[in-house]
N, C-alpha and C. Protein backbone atom coordinates (compact mmCIF):
# COMPACT_ATOMS: atom_id res chain seq x y z
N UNK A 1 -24.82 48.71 -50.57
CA UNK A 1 -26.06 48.04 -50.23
C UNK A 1 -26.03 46.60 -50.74
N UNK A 2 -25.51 46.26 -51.83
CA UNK A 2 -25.23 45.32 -52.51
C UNK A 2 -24.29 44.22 -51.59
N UNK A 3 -23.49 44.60 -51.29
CA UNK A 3 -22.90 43.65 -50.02
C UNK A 3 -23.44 43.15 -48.91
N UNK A 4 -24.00 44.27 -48.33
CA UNK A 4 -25.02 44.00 -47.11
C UNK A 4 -25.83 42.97 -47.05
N UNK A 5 -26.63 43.24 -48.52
CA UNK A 5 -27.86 42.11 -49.25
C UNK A 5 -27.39 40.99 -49.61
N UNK A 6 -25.76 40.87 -49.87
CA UNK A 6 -25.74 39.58 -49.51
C UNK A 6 -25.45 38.99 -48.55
N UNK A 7 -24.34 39.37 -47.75
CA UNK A 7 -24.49 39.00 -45.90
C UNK A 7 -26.33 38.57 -45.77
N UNK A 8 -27.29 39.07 -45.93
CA UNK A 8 -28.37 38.85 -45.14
C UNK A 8 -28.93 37.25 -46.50
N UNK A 9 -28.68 37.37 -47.33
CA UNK A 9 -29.08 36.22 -48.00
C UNK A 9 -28.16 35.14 -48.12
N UNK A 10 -29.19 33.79 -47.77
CA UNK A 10 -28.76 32.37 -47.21
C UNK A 10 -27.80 32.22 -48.35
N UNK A 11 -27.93 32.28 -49.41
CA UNK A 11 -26.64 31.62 -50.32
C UNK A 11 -25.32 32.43 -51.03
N UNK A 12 -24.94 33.32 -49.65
CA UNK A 12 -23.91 34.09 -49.61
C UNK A 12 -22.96 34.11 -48.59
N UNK A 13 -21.75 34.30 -48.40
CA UNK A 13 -21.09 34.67 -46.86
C UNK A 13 -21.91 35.37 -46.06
N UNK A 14 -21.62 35.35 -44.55
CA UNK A 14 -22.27 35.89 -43.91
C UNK A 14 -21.45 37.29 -43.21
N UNK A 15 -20.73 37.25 -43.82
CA UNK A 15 -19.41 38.80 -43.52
C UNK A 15 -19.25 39.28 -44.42
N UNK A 16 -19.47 40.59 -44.46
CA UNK A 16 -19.11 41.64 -45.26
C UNK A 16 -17.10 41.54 -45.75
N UNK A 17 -16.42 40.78 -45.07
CA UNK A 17 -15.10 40.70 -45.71
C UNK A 17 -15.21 39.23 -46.40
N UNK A 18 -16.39 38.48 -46.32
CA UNK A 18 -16.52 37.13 -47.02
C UNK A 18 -17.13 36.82 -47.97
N UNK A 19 -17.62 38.51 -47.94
CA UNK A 19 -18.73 38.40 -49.50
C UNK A 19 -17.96 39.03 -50.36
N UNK A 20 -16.68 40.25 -50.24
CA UNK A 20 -16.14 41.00 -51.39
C UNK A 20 -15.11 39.64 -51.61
N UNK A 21 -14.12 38.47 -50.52
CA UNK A 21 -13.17 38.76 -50.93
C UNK A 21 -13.79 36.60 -51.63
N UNK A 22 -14.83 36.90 -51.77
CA UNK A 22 -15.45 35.67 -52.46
C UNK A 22 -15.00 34.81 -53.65
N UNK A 23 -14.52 34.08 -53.53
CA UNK A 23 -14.35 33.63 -55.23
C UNK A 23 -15.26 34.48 -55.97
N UNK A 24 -14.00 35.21 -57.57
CA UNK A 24 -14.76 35.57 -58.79
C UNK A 24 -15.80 36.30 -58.45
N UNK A 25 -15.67 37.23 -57.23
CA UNK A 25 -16.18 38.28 -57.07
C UNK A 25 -15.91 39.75 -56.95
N UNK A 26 -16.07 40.89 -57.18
CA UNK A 26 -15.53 42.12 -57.33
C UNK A 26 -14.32 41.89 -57.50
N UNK A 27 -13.03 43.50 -57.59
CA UNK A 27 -11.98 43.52 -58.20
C UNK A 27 -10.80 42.65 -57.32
N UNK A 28 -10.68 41.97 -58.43
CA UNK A 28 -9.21 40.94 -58.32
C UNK A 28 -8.14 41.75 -57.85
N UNK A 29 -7.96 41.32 -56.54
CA UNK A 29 -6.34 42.02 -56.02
C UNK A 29 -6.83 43.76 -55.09
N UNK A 30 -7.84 43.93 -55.32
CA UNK A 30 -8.64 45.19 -54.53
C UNK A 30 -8.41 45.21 -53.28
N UNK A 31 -7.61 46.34 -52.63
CA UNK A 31 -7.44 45.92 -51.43
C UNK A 31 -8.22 47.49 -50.73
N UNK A 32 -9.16 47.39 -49.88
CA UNK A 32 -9.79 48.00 -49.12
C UNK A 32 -9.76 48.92 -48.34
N UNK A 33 -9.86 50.34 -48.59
CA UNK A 33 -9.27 51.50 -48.04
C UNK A 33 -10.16 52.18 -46.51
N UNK A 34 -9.73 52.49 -46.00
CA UNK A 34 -10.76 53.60 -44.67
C UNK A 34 -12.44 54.29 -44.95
N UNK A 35 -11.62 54.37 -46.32
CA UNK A 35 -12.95 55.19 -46.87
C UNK A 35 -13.82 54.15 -47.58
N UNK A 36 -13.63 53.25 -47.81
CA UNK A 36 -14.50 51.78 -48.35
C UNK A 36 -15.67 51.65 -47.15
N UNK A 37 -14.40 51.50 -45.85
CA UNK A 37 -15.18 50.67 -44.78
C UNK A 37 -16.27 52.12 -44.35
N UNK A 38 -15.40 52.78 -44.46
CA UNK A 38 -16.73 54.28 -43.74
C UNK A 38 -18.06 54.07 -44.62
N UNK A 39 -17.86 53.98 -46.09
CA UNK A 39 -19.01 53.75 -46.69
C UNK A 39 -19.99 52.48 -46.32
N UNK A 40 -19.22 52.21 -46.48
CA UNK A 40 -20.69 50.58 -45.31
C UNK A 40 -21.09 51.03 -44.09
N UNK A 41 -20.24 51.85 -43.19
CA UNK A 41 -20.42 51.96 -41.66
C UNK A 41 -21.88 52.98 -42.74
N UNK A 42 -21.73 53.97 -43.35
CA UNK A 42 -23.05 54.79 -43.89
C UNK A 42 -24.00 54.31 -44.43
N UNK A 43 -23.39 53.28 -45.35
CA UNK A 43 -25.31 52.36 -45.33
C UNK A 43 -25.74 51.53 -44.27
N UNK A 44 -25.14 51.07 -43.56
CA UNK A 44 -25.38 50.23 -42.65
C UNK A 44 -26.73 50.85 -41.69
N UNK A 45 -26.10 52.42 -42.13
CA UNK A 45 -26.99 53.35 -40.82
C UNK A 45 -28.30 53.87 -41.38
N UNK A 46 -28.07 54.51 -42.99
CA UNK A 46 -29.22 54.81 -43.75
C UNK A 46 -29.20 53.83 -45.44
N UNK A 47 -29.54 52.64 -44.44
CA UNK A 47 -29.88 51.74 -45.99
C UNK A 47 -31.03 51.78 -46.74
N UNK A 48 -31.10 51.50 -47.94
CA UNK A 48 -32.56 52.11 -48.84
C UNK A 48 -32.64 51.00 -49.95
N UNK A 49 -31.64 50.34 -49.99
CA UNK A 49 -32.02 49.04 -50.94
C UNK A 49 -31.97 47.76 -50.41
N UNK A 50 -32.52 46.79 -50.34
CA UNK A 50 -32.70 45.54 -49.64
C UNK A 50 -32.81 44.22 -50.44
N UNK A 51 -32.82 44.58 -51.95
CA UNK A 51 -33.27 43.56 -52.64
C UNK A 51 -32.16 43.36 -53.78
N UNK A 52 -30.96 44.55 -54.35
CA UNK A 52 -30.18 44.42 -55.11
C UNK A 52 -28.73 43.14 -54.24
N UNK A 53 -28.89 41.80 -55.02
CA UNK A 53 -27.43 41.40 -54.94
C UNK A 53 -26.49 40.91 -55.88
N UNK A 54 -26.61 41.35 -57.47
CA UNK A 54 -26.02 40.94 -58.36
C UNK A 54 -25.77 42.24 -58.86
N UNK A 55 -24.42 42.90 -59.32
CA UNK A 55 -24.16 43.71 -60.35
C UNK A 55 -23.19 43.45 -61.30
N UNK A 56 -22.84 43.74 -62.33
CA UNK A 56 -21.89 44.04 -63.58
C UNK A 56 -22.09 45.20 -64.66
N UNK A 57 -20.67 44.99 -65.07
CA UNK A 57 -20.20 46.27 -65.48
C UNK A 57 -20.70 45.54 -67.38
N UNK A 58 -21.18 46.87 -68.35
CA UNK A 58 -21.35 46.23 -69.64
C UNK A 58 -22.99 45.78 -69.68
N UNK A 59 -23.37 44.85 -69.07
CA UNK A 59 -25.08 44.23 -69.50
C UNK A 59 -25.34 43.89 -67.71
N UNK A 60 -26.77 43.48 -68.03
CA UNK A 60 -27.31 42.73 -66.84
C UNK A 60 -26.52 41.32 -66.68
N UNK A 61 -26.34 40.93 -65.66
CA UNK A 61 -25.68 39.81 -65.18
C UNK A 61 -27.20 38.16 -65.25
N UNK A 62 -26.41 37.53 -65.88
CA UNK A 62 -27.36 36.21 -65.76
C UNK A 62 -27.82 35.66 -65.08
N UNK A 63 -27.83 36.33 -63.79
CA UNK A 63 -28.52 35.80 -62.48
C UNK A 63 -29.23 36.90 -62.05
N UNK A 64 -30.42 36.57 -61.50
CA UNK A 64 -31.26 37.44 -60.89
C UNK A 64 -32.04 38.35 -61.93
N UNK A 65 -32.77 38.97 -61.27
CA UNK A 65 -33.94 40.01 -62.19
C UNK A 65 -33.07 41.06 -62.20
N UNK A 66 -33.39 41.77 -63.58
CA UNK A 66 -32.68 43.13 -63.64
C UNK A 66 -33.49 44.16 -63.12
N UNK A 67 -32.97 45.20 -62.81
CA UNK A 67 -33.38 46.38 -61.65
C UNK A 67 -33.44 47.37 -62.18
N UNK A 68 -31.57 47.76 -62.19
CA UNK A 68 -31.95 49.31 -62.84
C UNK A 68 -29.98 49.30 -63.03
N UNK A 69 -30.00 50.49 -63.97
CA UNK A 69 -28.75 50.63 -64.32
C UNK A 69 -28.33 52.31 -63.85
N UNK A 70 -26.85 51.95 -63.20
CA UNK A 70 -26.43 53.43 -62.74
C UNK A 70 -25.04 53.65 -64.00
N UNK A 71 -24.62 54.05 -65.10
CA UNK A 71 -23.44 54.76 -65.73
C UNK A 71 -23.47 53.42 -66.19
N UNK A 72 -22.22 52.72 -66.00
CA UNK A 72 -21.68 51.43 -66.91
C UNK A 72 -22.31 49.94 -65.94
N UNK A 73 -22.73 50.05 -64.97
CA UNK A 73 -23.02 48.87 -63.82
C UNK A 73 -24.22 48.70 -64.18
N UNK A 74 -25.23 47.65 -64.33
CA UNK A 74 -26.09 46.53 -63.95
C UNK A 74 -26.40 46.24 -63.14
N UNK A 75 -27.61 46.71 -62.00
CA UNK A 75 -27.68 46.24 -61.12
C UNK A 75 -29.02 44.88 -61.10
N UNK A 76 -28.89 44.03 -59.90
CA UNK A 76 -30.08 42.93 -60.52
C UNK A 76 -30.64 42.53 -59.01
N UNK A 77 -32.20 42.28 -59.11
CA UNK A 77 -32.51 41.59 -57.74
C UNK A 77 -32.19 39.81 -57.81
């Protein structure tokens, strides 16, 4: 959902392959499996968050409002 939300917001890529493979964004050298892309084709269809576009692993990230935390990730509006 987090990708999506940024495709749709102005100060992000506007492609889902232009927002992961972004400068100093998600994993360095990550290269993108079948089952990655199926998971977007599934939110794409039943999306439920619209407002998360910042996460990190450890604390809330210095940008954006913090949200909510899932295990070790930070998520932020």
């Amino acid at each position: 959902a987090m990708i999506l939300n940024r495709v749709d917001a102005d100060e992000f890529p506007d492609t889902v392959r232009d927002v992961i493979q972004q400068k100093n964004q998600f994993a360095k050298g990550y290269y993108y499996t079948d089952d990655d892309l199926k998971i977007v084709k599934e939110e794409m269809e039943c999306r439920m968050d619209y407002e998360i576009v910042f996460f990190r692993t450890g604390d809330y990230h210095k940008f954006g409002t913090p949200a909510y935390q899932h295990g070790a990730h930070f998520f932020s509006k």
